[in-house]
C-alpha atoms as a PDB file:
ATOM      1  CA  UNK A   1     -23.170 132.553  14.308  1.00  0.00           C
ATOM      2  CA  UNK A   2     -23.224 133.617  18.095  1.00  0.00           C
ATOM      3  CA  UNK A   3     -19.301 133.811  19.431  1.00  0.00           C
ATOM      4  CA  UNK A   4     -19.382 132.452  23.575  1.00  0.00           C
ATOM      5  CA  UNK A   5     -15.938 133.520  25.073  1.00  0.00           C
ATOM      6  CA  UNK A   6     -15.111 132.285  28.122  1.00  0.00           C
ATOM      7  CA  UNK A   7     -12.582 134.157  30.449  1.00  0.00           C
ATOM      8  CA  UNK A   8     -10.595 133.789  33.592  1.00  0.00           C
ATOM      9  CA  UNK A   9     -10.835 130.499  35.552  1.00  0.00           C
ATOM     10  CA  UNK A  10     -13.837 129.701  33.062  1.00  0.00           C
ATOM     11  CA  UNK A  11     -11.402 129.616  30.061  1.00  0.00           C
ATOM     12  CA  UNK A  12      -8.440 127.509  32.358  1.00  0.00           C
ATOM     13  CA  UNK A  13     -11.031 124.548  33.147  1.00  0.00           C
ATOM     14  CA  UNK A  14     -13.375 124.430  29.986  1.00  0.00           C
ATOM     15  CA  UNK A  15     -10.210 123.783  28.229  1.00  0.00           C
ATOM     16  CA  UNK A  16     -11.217 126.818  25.494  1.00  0.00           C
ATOM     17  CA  UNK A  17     -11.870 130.385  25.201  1.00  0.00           C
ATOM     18  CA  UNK A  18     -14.111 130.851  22.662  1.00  0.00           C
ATOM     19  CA  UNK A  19     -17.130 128.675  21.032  1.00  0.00           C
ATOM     20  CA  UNK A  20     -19.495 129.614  17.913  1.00  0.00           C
ATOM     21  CA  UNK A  21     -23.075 128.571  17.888  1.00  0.00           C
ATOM     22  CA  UNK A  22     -25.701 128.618  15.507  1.00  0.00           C
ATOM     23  CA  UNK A  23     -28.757 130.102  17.078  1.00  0.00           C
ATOM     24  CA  UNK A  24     -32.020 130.398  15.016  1.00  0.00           C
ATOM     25  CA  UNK A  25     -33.433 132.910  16.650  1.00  0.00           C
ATOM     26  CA  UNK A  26     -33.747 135.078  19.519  1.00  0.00           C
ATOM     27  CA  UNK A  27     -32.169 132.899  22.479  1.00  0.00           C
ATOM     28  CA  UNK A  28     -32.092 133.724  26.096  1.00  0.00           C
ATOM     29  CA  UNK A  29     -28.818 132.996  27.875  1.00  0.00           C
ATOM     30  CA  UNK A  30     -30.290 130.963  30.536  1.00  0.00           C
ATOM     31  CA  UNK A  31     -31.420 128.414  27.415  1.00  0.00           C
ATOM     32  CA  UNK A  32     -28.098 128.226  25.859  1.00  0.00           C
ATOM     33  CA  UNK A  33     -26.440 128.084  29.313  1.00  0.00           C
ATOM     34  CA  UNK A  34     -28.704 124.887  29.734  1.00  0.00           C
ATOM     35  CA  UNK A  35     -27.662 123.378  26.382  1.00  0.00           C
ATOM     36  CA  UNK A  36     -23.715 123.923  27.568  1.00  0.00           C
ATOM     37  CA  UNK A  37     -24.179 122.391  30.520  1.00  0.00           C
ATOM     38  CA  UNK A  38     -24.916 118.983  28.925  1.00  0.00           C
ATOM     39  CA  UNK A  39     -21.405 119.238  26.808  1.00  0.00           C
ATOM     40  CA  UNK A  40     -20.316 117.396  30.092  1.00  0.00           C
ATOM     41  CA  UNK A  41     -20.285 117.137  34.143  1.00  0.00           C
ATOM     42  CA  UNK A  42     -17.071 119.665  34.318  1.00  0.00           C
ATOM     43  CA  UNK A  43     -19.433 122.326  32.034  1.00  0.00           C
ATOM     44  CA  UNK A  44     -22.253 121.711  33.979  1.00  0.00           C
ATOM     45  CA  UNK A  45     -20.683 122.375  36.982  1.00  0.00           C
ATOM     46  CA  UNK A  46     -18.582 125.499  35.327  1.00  0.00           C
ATOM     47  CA  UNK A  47     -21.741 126.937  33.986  1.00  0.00           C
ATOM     48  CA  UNK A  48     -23.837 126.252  37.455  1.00  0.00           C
ATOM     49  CA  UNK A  49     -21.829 128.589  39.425  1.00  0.00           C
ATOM     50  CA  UNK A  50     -23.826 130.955  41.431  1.00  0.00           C
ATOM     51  CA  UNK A  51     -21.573 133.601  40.870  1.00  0.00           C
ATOM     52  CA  UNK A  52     -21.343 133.549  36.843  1.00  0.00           C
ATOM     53  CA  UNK A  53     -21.660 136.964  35.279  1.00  0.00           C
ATOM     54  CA  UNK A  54     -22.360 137.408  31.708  1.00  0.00           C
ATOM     55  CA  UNK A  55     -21.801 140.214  28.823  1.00  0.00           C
ATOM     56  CA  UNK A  56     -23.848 140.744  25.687  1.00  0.00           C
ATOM     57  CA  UNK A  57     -21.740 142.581  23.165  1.00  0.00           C
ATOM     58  CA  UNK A  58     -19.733 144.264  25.904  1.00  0.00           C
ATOM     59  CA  UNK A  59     -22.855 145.588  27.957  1.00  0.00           C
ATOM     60  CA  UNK A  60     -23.160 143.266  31.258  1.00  0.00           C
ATOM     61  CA  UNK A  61     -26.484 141.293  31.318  1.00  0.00           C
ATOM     62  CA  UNK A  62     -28.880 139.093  32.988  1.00  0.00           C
ATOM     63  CA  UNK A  63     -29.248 135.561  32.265  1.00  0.00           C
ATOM     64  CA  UNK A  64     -32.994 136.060  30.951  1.00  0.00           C
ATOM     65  CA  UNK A  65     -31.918 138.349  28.327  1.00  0.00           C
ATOM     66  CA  UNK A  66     -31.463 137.159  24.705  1.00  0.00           C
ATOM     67  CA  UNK A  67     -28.979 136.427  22.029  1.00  0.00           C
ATOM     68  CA  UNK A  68     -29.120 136.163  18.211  1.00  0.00           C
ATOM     69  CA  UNK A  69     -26.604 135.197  15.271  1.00  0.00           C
ATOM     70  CA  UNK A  70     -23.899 138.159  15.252  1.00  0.00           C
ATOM     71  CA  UNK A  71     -24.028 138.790  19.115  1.00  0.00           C
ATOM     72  CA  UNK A  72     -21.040 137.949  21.154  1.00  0.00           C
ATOM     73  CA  UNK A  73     -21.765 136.424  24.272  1.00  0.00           C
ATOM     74  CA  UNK A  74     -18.730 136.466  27.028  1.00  0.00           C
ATOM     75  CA  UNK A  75     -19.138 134.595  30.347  1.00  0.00           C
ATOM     76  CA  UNK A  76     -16.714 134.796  33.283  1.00  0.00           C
ATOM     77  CA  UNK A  77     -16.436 134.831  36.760  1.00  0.00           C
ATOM     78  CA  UNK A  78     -17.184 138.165  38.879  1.00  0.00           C
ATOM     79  CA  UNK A  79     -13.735 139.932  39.082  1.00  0.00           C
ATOM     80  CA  UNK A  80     -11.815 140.789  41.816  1.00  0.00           C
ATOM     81  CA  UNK A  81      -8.961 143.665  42.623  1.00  0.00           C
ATOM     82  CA  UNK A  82      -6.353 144.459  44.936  1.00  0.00           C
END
């Protein structure tokens, strides 16, 4: 199974923090982003920001990069300080 955690304002409005998936093989975030999106219209327009960063196992990473059974995916907002 691939874990999808979701953090910060992500987590507040998509009602959850964490999702597991069954992916068959190699799976590029911008594909399972896709798939999300149709869950409904408030994850599609979550998942649509411009600004939406994404982690593979703890190591940031580009939407074109893949994702098998084991990984952890985490997506979230960029982050801010002050």
């Amino acid at each position: 199974m691939l874990t999808i955690k979701f953090f910060a304002v992500l987590r507040e409005r998509l009602a959850t923090d964490e999702i597991q998936l069954d992916v068959t093989e190699s799976t590029p975030v911008s594909e399972l982003l896709e798939q999300l999106k149709q869950r409904s219209e408030k994850w599609h327009k979550e998942l649509s920001r411009y600004d939406l960063l994404c982690a593979i196992n703890h190591e940031f990473a580009d939407p074109a990069a893949t994702v098998r059974n084991g990984d952890e995916l985490a997506l979230f907002p960029p982050v801010t300080g002050g």
